[in-house]
C-alpha atoms as a PDB file:
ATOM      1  CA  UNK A   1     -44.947  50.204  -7.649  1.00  0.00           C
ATOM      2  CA  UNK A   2     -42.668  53.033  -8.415  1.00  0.00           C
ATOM      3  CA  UNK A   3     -39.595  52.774  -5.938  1.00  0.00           C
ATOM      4  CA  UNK A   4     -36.264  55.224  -6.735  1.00  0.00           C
ATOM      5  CA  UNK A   5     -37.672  55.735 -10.022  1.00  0.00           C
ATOM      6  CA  UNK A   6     -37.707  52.644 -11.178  1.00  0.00           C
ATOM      7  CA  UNK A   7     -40.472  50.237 -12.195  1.00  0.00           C
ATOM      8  CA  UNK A   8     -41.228  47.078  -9.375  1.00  0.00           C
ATOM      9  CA  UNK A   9     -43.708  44.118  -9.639  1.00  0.00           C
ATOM     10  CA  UNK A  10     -44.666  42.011  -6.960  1.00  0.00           C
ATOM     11  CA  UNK A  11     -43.416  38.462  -7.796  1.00  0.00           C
ATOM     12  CA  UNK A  12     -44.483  35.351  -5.839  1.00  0.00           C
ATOM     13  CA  UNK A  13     -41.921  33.074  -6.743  1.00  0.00           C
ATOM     14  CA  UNK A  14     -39.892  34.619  -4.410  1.00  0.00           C
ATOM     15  CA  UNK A  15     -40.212  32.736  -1.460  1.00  0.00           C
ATOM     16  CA  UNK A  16     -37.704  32.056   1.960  1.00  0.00           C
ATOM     17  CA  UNK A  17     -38.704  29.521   4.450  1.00  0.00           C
ATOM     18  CA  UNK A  18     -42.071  30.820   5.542  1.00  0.00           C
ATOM     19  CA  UNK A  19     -39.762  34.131   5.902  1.00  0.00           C
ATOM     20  CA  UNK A  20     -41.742  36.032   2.717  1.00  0.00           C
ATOM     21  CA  UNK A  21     -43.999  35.003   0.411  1.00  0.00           C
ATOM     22  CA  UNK A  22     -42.877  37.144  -2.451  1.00  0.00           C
ATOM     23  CA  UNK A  23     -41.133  40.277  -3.394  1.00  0.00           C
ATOM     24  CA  UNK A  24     -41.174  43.395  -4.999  1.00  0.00           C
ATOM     25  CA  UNK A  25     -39.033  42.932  -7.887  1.00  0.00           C
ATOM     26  CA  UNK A  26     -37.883  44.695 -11.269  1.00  0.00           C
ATOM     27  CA  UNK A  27     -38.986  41.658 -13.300  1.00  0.00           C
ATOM     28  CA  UNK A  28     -42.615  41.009 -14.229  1.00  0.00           C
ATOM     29  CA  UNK A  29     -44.045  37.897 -12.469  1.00  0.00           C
ATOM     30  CA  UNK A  30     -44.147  36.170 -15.612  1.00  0.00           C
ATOM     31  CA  UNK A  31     -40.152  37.060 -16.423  1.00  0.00           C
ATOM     32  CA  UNK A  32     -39.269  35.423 -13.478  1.00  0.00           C
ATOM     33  CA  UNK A  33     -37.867  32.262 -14.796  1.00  0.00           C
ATOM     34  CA  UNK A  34     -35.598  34.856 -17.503  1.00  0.00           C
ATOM     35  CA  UNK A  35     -34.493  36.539 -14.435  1.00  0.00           C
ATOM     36  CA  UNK A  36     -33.561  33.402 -12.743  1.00  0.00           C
ATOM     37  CA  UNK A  37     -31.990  31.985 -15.806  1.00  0.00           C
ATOM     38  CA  UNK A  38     -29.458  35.059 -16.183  1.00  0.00           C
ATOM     39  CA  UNK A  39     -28.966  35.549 -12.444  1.00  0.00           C
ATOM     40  CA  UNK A  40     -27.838  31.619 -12.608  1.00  0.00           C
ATOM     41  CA  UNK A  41     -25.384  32.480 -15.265  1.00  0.00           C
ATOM     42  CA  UNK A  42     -23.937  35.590 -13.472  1.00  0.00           C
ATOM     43  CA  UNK A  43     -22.806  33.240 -10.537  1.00  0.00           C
ATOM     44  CA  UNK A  44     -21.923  30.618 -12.640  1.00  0.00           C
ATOM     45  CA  UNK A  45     -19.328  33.433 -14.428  1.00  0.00           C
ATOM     46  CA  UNK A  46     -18.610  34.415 -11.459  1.00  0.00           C
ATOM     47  CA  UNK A  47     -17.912  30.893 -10.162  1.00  0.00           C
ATOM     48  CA  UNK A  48     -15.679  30.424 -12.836  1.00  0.00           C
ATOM     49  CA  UNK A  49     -13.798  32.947 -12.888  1.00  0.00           C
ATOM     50  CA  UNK A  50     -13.266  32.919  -9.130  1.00  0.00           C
ATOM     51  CA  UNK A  51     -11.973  29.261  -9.775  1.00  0.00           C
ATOM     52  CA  UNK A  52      -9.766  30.396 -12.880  1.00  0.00           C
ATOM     53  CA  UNK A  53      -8.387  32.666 -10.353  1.00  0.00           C
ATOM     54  CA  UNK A  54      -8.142  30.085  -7.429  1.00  0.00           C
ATOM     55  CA  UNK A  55      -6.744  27.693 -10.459  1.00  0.00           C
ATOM     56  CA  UNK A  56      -3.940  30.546 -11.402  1.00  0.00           C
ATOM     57  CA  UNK A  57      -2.697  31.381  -8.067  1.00  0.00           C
ATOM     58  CA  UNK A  58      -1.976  27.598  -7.106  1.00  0.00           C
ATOM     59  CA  UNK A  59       0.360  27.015  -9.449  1.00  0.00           C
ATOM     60  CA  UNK A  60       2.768  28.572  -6.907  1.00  0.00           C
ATOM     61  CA  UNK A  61       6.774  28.916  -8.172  1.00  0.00           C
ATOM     62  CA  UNK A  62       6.882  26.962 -11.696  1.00  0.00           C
ATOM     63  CA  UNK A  63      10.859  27.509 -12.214  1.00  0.00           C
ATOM     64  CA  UNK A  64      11.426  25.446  -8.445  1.00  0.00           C
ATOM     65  CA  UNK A  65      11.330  21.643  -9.548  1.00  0.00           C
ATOM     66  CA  UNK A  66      12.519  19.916  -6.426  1.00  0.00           C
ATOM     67  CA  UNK A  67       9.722  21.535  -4.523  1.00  0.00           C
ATOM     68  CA  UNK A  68      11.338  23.665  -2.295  1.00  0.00           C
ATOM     69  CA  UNK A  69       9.817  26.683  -0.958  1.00  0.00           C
ATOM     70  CA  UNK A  70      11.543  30.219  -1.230  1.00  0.00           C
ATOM     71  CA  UNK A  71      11.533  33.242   1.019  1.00  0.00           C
ATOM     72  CA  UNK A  72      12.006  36.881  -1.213  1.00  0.00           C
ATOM     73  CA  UNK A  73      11.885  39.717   1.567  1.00  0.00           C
ATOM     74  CA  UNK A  74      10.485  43.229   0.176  1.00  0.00           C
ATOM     75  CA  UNK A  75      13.174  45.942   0.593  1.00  0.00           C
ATOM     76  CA  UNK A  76      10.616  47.861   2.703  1.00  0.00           C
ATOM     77  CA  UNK A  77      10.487  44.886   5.548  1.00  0.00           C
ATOM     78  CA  UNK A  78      14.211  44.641   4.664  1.00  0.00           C
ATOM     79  CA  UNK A  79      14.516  48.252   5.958  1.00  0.00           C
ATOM     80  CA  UNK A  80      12.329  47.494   8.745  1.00  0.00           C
ATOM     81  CA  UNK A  81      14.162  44.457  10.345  1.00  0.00           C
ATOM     82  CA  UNK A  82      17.534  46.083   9.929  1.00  0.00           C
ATOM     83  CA  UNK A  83      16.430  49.175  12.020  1.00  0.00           C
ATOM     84  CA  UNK A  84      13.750  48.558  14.327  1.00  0.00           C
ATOM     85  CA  UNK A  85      14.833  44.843  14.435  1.00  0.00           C
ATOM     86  CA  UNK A  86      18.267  46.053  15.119  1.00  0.00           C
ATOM     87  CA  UNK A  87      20.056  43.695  12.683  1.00  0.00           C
ATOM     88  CA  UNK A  88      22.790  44.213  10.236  1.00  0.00           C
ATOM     89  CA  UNK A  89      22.122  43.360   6.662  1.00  0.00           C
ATOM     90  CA  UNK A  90      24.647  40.539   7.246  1.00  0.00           C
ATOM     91  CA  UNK A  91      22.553  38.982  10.258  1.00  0.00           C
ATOM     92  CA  UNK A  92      19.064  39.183   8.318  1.00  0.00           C
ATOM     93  CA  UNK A  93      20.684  37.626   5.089  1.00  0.00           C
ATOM     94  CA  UNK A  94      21.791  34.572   7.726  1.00  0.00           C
ATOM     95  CA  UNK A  95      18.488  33.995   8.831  1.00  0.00           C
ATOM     96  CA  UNK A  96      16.995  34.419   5.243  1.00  0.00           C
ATOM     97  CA  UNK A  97      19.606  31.776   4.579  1.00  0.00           C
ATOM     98  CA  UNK A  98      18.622  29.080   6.884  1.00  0.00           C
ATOM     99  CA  UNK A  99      14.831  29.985   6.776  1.00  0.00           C
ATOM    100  CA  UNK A 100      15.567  28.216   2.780  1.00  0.00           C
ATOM    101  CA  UNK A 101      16.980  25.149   4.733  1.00  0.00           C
ATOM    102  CA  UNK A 102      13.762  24.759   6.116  1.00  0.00           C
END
C-alpha cells in the first residue's frame, strides 16, 4: 500500500492487547526484527542521553563545599520586586540576605 507516497507493508508482529493484530508499516514483514533492533537502540540513545543530561544537571553548585544552598536573583525580577513589590534595593538585598541563612 502506497500511503503519502511512501511504500507500507502490512506487518503482523505488530500486535496490542487484542487492540490490533498488525499494522501497516514501512518495513517489510520479514525486516521487522531490523526495525525493532534499531528502534531499540534509538531509545536506548535516547535513554542515555536523557540520563547524561539528568546526570549533568544534578551536580548542582560544585564551588559550595559546606552544602549550602544560594539564591542569585535575575536583574529582571530584581526590577520587578523593587517596583511592583514596592521595595528599595536595600530592603530586597535584606531579604536575599536572610533567605542564605536559611
Amino acid at each position: 500500500m502506497i500511503i503519502d507516497g511512501k511504500q507500507h507493508w502490512w506487518c503482523p508482529h505488530h500486535k496490542w492487547e487484542g487492540e490490533f493484530d498488525g499494522l501497516y508499516m514501512t518495513h517489510k514483514p520479514e525486516d521487522h526484527h531490523i526495525w525493532q533492533k534499531q528502534k531499540d537502540e534509538r531509545i536506548a540513545k535516547f535513554k542515555k542521553k536523557k540520563e547524561d543530561k539528568k546526570k549533568s544537571n544534578s551536580g548542582g553548585n560544585t564551588q559550595n563545599n559546606n552544602n549550602k544552598k544560594s539564591f542569585t536573583m535575575s536583574d529582571k525580577l530584581k526590577t520587578a520586586l523593587c517596583t511592583q513589590g514596592q521595595l528599595t534595593p536595600e530592603q530586597l538585598d535584606n531579604i536575599v540576605e536572610s533567605a542564605q541563612d536559611l
